[in-house]
N, C-alpha and C. Protein backbone atom coordinates (compact mmCIF):
# COMPACT_ATOMS: atom_id res chain seq x y z
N UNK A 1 0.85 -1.17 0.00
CA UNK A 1 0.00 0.00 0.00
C UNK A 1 0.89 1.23 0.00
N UNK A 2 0.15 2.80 -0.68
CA UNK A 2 1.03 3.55 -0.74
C UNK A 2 1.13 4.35 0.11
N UNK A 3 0.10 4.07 1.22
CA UNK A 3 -0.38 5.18 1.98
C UNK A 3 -0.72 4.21 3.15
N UNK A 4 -0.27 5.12 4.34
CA UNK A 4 -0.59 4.35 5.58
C UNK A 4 -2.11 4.36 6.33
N UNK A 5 -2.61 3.16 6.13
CA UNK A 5 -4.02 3.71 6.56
C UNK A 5 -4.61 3.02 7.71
N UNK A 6 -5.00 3.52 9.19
CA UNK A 6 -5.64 3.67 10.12
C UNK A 6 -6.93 3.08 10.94
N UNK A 7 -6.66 1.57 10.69
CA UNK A 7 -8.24 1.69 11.50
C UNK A 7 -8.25 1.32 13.01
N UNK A 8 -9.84 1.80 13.77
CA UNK A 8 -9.97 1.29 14.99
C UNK A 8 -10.81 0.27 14.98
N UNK A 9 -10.75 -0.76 15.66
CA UNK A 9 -11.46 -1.83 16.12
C UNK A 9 -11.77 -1.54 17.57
N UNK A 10 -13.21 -2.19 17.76
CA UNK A 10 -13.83 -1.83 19.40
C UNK A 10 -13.12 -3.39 20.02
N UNK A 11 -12.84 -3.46 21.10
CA UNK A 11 -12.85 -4.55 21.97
C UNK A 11 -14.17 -5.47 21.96
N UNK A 12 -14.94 -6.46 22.58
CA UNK A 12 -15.67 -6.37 23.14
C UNK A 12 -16.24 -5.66 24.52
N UNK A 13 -15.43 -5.06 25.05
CA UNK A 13 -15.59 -4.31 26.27
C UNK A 13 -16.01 -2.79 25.50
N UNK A 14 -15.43 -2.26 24.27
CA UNK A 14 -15.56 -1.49 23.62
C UNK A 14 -14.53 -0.11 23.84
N UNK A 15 -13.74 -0.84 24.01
CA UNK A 15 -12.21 -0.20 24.29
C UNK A 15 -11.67 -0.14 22.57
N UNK A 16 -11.06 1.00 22.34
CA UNK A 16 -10.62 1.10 20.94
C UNK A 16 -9.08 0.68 20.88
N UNK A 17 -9.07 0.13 19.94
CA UNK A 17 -7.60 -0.30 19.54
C UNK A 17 -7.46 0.15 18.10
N UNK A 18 -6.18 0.62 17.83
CA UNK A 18 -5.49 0.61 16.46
C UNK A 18 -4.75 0.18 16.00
N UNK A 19 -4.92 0.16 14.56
CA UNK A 19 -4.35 -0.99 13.84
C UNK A 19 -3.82 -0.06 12.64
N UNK A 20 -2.76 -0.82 11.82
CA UNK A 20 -2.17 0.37 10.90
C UNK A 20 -1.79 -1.15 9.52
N UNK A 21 -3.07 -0.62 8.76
CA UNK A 21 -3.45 -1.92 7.36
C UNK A 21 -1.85 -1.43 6.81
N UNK A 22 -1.01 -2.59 6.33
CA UNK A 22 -0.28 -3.15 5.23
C UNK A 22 -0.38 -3.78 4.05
N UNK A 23 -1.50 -4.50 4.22
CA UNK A 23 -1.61 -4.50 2.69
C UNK A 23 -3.27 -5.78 2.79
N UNK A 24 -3.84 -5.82 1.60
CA UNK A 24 -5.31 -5.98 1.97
C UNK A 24 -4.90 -7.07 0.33
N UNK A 25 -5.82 -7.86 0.58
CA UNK A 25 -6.23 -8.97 -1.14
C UNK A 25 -7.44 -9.10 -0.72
N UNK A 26 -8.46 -10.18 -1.61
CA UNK A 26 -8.94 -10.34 -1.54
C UNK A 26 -9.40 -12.15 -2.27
N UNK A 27 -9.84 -12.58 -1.75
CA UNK A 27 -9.82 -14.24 -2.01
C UNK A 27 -10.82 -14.73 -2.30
N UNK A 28 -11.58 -15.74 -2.88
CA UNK A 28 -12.40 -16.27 -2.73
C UNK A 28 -13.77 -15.41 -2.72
N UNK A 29 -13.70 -14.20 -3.01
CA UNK A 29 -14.86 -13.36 -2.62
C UNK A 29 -15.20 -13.02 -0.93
N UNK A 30 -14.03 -13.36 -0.78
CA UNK A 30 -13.55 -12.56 0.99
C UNK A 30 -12.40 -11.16 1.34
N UNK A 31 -12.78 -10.48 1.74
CA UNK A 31 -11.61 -9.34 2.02
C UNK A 31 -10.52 -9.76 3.47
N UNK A 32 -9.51 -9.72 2.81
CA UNK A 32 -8.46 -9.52 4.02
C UNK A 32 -7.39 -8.69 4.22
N UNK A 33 -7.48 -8.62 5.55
CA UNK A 33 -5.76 -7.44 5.93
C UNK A 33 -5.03 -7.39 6.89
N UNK A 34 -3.40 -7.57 6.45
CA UNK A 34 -2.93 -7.79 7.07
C UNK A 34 -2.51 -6.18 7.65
N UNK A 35 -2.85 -6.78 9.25
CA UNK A 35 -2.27 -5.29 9.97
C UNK A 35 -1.44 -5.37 10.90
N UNK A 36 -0.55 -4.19 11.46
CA UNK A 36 0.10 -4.67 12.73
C UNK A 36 -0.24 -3.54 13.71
N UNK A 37 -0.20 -3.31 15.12
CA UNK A 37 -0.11 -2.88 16.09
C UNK A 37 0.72 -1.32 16.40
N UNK A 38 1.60 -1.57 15.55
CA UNK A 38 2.69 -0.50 15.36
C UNK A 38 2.92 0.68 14.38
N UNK A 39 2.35 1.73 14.31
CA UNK A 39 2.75 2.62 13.37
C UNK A 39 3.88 3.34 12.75
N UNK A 40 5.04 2.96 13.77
CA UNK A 40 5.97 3.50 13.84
C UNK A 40 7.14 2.36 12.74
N UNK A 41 7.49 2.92 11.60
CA UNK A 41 8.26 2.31 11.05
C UNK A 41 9.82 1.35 11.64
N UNK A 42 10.23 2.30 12.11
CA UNK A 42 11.40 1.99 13.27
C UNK A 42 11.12 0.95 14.32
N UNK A 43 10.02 0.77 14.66
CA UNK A 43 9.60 -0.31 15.49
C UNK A 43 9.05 -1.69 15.64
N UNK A 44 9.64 -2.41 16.16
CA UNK A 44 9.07 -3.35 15.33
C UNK A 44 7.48 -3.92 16.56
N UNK A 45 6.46 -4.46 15.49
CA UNK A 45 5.01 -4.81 15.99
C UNK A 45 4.50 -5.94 15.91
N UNK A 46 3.74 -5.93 16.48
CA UNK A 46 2.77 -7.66 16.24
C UNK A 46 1.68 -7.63 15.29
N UNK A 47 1.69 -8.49 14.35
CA UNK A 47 1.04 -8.61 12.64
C UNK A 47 -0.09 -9.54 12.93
N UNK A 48 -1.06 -8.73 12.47
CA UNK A 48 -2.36 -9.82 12.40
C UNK A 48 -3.46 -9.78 11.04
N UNK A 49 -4.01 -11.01 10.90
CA UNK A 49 -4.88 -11.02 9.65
C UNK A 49 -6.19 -10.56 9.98
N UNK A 50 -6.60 -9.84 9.45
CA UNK A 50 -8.45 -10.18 10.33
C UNK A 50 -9.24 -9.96 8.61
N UNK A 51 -9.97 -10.47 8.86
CA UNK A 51 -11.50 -11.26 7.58
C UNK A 51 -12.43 -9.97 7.98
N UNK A 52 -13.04 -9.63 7.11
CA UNK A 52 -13.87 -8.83 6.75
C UNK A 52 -15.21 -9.48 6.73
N UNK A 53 -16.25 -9.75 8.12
CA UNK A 53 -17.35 -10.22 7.76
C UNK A 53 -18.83 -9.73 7.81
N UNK A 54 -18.26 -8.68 7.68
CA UNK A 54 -19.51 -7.91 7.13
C UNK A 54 -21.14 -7.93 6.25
N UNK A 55 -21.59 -7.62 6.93
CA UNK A 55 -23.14 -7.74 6.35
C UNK A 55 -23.76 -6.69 5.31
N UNK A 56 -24.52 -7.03 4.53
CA UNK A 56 -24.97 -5.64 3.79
C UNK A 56 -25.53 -4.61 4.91
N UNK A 57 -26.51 -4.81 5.68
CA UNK A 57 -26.72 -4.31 6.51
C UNK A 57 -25.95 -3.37 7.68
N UNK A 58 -25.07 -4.09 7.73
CA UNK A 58 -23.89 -3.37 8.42
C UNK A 58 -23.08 -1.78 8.30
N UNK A 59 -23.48 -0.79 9.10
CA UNK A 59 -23.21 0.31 8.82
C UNK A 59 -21.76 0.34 8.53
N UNK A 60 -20.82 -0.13 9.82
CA UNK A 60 -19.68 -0.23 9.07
C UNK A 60 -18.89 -1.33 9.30
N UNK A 61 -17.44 -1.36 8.85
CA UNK A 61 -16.73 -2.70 7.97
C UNK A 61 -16.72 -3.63 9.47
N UNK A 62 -17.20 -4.80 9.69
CA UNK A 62 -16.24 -5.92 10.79
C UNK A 62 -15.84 -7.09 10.43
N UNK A 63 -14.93 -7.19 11.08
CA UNK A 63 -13.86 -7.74 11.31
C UNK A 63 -13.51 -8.77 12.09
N UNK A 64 -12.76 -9.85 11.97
CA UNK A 64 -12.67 -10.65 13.22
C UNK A 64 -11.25 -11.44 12.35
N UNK A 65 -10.38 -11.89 13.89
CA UNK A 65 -9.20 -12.15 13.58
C UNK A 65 -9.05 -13.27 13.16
N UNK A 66 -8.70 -13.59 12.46
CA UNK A 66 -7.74 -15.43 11.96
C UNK A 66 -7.66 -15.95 12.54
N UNK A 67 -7.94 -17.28 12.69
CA UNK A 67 -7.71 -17.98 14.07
C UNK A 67 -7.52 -19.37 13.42
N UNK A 68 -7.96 -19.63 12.23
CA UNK A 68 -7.89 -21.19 11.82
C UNK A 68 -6.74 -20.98 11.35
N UNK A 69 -5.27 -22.08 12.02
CA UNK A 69 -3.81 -22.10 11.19
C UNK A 69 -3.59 -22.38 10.23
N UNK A 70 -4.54 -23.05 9.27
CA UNK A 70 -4.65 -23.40 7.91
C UNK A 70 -5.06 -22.84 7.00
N UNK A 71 -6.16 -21.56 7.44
CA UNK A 71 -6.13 -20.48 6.57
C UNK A 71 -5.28 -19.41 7.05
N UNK A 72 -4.53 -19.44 8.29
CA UNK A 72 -3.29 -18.52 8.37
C UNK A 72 -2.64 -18.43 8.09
N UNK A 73 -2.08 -19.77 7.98
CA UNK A 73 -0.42 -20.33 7.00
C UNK A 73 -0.90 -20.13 5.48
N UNK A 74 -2.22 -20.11 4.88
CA UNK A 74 -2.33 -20.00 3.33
C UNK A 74 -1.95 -18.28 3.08
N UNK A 75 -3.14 -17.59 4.33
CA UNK A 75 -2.92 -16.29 4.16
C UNK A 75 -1.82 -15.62 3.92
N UNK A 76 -0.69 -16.03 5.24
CA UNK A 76 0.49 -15.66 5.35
C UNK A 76 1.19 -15.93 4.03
N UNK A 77 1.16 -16.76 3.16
CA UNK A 77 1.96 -16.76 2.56
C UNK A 77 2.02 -15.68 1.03
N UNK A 78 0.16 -15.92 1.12
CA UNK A 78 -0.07 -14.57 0.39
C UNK A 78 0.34 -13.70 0.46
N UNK A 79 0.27 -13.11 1.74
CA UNK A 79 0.56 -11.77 1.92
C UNK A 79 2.39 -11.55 1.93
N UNK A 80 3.30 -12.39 2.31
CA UNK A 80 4.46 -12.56 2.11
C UNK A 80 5.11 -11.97 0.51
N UNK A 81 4.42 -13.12 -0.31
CA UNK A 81 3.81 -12.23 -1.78
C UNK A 81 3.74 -11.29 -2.20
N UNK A 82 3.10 -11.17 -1.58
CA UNK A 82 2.08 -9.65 -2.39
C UNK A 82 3.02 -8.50 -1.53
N UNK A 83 3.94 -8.58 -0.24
CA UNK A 83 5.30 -7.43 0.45
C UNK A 83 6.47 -7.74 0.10
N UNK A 84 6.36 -8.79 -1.23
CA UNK A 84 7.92 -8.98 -1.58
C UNK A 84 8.77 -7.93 -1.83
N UNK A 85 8.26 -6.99 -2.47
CA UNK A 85 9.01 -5.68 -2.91
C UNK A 85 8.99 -4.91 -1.72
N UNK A 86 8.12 -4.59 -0.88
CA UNK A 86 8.00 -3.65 -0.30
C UNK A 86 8.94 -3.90 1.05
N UNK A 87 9.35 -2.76 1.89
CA UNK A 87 10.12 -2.63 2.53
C UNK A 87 9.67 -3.49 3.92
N UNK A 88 8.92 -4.24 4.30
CA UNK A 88 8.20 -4.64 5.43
C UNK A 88 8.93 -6.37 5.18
N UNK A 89 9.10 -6.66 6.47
CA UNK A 89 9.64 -7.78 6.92
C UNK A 89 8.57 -8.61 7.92
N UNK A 90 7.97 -9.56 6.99
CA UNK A 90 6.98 -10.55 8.06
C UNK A 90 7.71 -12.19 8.60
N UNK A 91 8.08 -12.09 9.66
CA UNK A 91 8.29 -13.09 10.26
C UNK A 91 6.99 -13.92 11.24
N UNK A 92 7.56 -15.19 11.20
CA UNK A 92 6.22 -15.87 11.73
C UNK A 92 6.32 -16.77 12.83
């Protein structure tokens, strides 16, 4: 991505957290993105996938994290892919 872009996710408690998207595909007619914790280039963060499961209905986008290792390890490797060029280092 060329541009660093920003989202918050609620907790269930409804505590906000941010997340800073790296790079997004899309599969199967599913959206995904990989994000990490860390905005700060210099620093290094903890990387997560989260699925886009959203409803038409749904005012706005949700989300929920990866959790099956068999579509993590497929994901991951996508996304490995698709940051070959780019300056970002995903270890696993």
């Amino acid at each position: 991505m060329t541009q660093e872009e920003k989202i918050t996710l609620q907790t269930d408690t409804g505590e906000p957290v941010d997340f800073y998207v790296l790079e997004e595909t899309r599969i199967n007619g599913m959206n995904y993105l990989l994000v990490t914790d860390s905005g700060d280039e210099d620093e290094d963060g903890e990387c997560y996938i989260l699925k886009d499961v959203s409803r038409q209905e749904d005012g706005d986008a949700v989300y929920e994290f990866v959790e099956n290792e068999d579509e993590m390890d497929y994901l991951f490797r996508i996304f490995t892919e698709l940051l070959e060029d780019a300056e970002v280092e995903i270890c696993r």
